[in-house]
PDB file of N, CA and C in Angstrom:
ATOM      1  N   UNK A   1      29.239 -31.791 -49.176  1.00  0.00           N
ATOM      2  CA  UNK A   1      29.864 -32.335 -47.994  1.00  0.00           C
ATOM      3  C   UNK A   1      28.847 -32.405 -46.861  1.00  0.00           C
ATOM      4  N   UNK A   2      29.182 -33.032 -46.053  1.00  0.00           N
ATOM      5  CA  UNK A   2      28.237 -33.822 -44.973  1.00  0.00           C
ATOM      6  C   UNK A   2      28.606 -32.681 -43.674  1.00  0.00           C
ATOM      7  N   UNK A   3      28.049 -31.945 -43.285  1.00  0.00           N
ATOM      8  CA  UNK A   3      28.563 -30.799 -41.969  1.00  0.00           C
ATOM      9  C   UNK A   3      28.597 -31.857 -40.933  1.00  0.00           C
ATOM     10  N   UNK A   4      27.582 -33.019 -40.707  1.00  0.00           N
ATOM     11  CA  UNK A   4      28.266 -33.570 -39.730  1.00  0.00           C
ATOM     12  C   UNK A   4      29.321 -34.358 -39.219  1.00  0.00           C
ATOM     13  N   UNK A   5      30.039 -34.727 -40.579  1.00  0.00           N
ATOM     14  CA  UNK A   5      31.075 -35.250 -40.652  1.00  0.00           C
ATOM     15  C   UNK A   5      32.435 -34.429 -39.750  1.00  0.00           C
ATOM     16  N   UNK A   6      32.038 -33.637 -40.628  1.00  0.00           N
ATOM     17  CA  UNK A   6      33.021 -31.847 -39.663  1.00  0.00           C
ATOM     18  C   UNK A   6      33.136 -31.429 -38.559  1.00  0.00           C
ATOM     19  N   UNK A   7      32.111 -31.649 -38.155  1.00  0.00           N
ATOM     20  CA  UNK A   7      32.312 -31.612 -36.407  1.00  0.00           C
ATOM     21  C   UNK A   7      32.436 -33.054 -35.663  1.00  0.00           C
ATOM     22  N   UNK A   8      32.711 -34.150 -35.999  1.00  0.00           N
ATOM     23  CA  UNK A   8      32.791 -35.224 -35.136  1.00  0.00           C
ATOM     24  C   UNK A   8      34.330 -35.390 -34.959  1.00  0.00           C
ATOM     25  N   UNK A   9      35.115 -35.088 -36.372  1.00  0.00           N
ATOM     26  CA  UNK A   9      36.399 -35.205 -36.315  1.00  0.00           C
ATOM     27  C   UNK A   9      36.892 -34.465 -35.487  1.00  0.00           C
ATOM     28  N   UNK A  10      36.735 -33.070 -34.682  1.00  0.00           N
ATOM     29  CA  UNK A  10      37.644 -32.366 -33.283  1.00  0.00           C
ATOM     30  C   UNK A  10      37.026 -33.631 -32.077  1.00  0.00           C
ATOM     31  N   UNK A  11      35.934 -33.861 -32.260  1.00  0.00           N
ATOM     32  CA  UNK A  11      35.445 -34.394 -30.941  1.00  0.00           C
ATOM     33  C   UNK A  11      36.379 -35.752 -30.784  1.00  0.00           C
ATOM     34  N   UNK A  12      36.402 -36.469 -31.650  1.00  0.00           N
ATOM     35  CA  UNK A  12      37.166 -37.591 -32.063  1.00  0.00           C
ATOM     36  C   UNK A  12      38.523 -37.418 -31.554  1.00  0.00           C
ATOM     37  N   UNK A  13      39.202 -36.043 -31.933  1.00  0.00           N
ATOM     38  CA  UNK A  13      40.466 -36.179 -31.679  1.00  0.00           C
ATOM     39  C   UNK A  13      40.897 -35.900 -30.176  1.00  0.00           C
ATOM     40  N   UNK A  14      40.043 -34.898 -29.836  1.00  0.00           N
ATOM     41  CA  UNK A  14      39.538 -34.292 -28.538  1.00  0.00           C
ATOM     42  C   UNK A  14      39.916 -35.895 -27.397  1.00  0.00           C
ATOM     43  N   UNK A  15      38.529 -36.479 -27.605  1.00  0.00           N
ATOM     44  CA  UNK A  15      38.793 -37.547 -26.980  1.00  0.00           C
ATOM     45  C   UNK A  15      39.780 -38.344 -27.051  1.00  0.00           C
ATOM     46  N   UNK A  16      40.824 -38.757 -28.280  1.00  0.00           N
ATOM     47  CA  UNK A  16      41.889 -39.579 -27.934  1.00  0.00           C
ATOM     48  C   UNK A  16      42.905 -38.970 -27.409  1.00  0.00           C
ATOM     49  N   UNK A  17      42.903 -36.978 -27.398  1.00  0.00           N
ATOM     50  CA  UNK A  17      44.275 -36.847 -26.275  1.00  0.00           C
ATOM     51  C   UNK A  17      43.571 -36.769 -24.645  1.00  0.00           C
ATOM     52  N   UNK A  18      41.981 -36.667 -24.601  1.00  0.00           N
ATOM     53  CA  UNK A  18      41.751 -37.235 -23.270  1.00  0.00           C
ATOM     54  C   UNK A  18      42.159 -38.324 -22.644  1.00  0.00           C
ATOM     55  N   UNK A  19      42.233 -39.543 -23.708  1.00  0.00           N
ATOM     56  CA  UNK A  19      42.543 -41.206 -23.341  1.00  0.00           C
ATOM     57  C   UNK A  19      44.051 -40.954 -23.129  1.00  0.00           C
ATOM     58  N   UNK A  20      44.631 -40.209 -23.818  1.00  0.00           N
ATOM     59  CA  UNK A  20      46.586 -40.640 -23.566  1.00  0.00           C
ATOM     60  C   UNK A  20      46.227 -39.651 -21.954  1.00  0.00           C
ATOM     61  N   UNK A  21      45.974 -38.325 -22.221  1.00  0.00           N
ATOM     62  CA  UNK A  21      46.055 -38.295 -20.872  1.00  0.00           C
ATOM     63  C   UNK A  21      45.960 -38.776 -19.706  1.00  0.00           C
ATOM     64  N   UNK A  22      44.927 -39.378 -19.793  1.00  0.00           N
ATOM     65  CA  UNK A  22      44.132 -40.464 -18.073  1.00  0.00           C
ATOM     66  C   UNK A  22      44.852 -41.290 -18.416  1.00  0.00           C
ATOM     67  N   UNK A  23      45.579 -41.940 -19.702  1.00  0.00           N
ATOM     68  CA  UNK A  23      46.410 -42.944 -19.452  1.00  0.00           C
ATOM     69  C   UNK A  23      47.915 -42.663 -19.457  1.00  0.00           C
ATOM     70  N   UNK A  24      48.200 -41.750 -19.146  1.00  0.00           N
ATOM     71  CA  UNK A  24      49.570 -41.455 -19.072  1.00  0.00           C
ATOM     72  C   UNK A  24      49.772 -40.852 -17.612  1.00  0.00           C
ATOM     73  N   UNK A  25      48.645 -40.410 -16.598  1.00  0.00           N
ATOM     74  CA  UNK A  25      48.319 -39.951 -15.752  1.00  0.00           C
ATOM     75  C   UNK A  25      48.241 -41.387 -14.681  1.00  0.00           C
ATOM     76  N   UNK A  26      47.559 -42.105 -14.641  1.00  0.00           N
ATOM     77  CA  UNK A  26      47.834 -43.473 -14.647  1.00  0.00           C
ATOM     78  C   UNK A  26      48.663 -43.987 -14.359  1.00  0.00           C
ATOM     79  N   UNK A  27      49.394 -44.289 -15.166  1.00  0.00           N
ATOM     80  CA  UNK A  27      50.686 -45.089 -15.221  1.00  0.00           C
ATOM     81  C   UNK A  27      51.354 -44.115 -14.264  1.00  0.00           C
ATOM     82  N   UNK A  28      51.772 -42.985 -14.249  1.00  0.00           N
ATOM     83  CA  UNK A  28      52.679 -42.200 -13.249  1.00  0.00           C
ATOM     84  C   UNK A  28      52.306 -42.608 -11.806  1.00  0.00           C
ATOM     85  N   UNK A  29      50.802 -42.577 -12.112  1.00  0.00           N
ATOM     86  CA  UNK A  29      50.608 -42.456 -10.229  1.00  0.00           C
ATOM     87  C   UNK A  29      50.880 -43.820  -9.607  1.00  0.00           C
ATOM     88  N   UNK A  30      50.601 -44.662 -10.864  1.00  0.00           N
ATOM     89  CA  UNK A  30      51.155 -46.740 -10.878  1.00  0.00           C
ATOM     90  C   UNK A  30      52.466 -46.547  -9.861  1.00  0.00           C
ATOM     91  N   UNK A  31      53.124 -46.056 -10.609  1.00  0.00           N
ATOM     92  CA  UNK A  31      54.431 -45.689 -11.093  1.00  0.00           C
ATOM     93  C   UNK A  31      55.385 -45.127  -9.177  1.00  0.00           C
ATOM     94  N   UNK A  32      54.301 -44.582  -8.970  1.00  0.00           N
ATOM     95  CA  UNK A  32      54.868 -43.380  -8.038  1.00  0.00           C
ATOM     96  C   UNK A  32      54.055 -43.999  -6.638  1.00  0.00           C
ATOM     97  N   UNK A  33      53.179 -44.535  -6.873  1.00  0.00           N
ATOM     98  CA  UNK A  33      52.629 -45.459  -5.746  1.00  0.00           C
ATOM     99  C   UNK A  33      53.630 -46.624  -4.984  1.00  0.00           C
ATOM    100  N   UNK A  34      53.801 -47.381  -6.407  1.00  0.00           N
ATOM    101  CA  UNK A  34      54.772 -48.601  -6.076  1.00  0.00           C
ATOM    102  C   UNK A  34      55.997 -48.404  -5.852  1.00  0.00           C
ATOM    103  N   UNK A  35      56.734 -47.118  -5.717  1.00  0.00           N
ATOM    104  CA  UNK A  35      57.509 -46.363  -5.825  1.00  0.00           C
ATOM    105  C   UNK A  35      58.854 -46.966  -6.644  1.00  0.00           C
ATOM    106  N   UNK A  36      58.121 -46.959  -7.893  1.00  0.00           N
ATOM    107  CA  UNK A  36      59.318 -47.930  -8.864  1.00  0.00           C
ATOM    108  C   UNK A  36      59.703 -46.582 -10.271  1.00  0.00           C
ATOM    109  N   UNK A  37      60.643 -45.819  -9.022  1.00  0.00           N
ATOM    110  CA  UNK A  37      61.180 -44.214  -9.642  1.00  0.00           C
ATOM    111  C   UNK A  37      62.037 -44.742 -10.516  1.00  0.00           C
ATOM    112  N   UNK A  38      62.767 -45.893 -10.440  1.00  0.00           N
ATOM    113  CA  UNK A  38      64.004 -45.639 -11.789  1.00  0.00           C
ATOM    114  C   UNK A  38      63.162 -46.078 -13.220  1.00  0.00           C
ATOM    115  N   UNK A  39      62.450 -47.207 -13.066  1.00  0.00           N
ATOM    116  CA  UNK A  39      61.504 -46.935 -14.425  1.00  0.00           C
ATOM    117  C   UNK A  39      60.552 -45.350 -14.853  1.00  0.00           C
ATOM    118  N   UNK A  40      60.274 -45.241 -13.891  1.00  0.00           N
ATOM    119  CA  UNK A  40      59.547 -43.141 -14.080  1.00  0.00           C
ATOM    120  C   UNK A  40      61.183 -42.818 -14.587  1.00  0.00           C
ATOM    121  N   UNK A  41      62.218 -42.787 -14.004  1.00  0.00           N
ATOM    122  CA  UNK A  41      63.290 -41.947 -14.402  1.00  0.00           C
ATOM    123  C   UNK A  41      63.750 -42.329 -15.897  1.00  0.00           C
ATOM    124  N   UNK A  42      63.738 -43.507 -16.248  1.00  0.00           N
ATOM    125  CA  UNK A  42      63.780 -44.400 -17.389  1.00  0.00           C
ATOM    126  C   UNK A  42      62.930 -44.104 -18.887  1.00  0.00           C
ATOM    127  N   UNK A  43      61.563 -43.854 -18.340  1.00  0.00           N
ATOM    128  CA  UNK A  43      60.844 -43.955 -19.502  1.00  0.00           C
ATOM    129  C   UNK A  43      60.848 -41.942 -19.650  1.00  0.00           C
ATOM    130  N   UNK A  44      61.155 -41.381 -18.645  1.00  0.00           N
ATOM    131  CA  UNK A  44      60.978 -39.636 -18.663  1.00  0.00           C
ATOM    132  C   UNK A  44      62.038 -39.795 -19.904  1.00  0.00           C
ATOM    133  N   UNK A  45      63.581 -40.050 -19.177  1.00  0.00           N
ATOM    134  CA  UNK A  45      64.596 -40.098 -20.653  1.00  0.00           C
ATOM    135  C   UNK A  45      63.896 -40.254 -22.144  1.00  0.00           C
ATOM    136  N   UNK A  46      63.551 -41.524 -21.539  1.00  0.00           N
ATOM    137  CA  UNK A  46      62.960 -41.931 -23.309  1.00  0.00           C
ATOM    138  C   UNK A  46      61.971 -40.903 -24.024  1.00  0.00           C
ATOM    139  N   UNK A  47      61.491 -40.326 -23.436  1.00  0.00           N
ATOM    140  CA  UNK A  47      60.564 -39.668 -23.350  1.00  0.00           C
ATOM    141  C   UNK A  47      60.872 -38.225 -24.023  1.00  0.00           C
ATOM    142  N   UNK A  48      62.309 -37.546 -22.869  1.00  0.00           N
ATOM    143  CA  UNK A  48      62.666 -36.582 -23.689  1.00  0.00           C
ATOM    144  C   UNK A  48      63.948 -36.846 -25.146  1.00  0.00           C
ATOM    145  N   UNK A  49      63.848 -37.566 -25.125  1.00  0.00           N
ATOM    146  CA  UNK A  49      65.446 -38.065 -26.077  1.00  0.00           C
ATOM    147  C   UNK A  49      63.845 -38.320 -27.825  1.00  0.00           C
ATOM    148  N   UNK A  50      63.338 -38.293 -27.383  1.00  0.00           N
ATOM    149  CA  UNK A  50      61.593 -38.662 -28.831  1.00  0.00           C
ATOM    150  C   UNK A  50      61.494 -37.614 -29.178  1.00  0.00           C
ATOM    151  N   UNK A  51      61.242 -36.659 -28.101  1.00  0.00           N
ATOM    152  CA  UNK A  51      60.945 -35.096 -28.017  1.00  0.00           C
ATOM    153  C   UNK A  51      61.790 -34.182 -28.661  1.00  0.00           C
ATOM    154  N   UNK A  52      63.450 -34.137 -28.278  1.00  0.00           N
ATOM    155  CA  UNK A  52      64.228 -33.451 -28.988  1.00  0.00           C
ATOM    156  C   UNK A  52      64.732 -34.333 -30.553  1.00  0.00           C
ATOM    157  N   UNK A  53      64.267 -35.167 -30.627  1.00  0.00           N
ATOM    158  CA  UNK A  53      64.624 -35.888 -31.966  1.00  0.00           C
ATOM    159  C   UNK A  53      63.284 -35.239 -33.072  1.00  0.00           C
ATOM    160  N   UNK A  54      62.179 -35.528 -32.101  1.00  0.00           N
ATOM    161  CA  UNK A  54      61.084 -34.713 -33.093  1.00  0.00           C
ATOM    162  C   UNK A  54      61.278 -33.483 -33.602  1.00  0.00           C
ATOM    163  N   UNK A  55      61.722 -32.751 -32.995  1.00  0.00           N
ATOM    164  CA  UNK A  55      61.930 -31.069 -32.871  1.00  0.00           C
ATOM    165  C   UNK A  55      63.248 -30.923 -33.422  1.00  0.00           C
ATOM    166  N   UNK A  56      64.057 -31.180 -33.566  1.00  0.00           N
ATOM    167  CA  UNK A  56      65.308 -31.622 -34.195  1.00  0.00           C
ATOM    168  C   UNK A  56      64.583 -32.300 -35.808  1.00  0.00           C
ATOM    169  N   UNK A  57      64.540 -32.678 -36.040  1.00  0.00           N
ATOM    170  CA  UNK A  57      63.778 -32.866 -37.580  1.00  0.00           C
ATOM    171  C   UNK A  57      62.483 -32.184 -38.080  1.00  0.00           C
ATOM    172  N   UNK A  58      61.677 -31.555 -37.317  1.00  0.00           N
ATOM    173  CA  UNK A  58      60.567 -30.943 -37.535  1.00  0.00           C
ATOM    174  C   UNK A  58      61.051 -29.381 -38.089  1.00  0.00           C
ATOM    175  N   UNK A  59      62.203 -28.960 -37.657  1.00  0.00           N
ATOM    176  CA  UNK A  59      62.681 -27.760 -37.879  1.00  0.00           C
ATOM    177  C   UNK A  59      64.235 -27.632 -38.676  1.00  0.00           C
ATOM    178  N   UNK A  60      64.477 -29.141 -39.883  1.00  0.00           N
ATOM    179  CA  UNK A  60      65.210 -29.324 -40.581  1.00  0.00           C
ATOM    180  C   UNK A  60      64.755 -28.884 -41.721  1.00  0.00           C
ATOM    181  N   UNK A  61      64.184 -28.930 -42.125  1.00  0.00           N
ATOM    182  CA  UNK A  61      63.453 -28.557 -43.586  1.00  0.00           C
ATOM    183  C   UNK A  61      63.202 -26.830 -43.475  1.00  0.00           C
ATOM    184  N   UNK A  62      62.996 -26.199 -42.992  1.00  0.00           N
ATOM    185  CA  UNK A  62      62.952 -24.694 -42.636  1.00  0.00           C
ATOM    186  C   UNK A  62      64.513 -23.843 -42.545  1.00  0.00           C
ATOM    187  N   UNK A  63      65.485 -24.408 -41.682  1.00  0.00           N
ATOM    188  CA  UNK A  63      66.149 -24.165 -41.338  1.00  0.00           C
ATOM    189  C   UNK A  63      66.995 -24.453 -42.532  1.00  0.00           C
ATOM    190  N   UNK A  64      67.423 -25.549 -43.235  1.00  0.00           N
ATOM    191  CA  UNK A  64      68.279 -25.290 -44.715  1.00  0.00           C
ATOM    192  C   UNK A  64      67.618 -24.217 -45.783  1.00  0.00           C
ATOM    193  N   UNK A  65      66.630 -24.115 -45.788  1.00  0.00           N
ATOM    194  CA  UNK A  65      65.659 -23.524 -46.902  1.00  0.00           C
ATOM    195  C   UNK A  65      66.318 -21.757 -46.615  1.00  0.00           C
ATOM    196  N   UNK A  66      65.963 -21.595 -45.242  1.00  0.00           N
ATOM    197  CA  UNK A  66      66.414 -20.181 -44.721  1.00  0.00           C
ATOM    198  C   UNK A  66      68.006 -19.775 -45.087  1.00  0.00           C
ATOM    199  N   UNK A  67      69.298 -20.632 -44.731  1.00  0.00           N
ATOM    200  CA  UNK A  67      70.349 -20.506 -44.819  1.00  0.00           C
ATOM    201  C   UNK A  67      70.733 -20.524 -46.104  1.00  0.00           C
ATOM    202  N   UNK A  68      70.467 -21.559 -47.174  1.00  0.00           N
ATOM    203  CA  UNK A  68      70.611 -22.168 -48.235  1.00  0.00           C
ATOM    204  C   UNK A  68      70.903 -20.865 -49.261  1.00  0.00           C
ATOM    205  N   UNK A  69      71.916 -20.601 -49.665  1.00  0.00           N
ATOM    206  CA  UNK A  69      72.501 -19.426 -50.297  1.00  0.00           C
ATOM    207  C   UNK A  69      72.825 -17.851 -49.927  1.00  0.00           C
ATOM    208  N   UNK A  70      72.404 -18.053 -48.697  1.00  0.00           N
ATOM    209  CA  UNK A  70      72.405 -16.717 -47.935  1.00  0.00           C
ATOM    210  C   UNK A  70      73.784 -16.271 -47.252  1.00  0.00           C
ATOM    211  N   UNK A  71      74.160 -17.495 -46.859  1.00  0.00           N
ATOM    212  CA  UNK A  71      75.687 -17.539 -46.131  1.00  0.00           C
ATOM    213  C   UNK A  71      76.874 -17.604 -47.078  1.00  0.00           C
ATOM    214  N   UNK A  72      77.559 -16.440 -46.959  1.00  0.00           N
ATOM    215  CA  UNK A  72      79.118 -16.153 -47.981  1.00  0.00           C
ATOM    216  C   UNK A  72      80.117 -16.802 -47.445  1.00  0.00           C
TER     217      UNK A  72
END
């Protein structure tokens, strides 16, 4: 295996949650400048309604496995 292969991939990833950041950072201050709050209030929803759907299925597969014959 190539060692430098191995270390470019954190840097790689490193940098694309730098890019969502400055670009999600961005858009808010867009956002909050032009003071166009019901789209900020709009996309936050959307935002958390992704979030508890992720986490809500991310912790489906664990959660039957645990119960799954245990309960009388």
């Amino acid at each position: 295996m190539n060692r430098n292969n191995e270390t470019k991939e954190p840097i790689k990833r490193s940098r694309i949650k730098l890019a969502w950041l400055l670009g999600a950072t961005a858009t808010i201050s867009v956002l909050l400048y032009w003071e166009l709050l019901g789209l900020l209030y709009v996309g936050a929803t959307f935002a958390m309604c992704a979030l508890f759907i992720v986490v809500a299925f991310s912790n489906l597969k664990t959660g039957l496995s645990e119960t799954d014959g245990k309960e009388g």
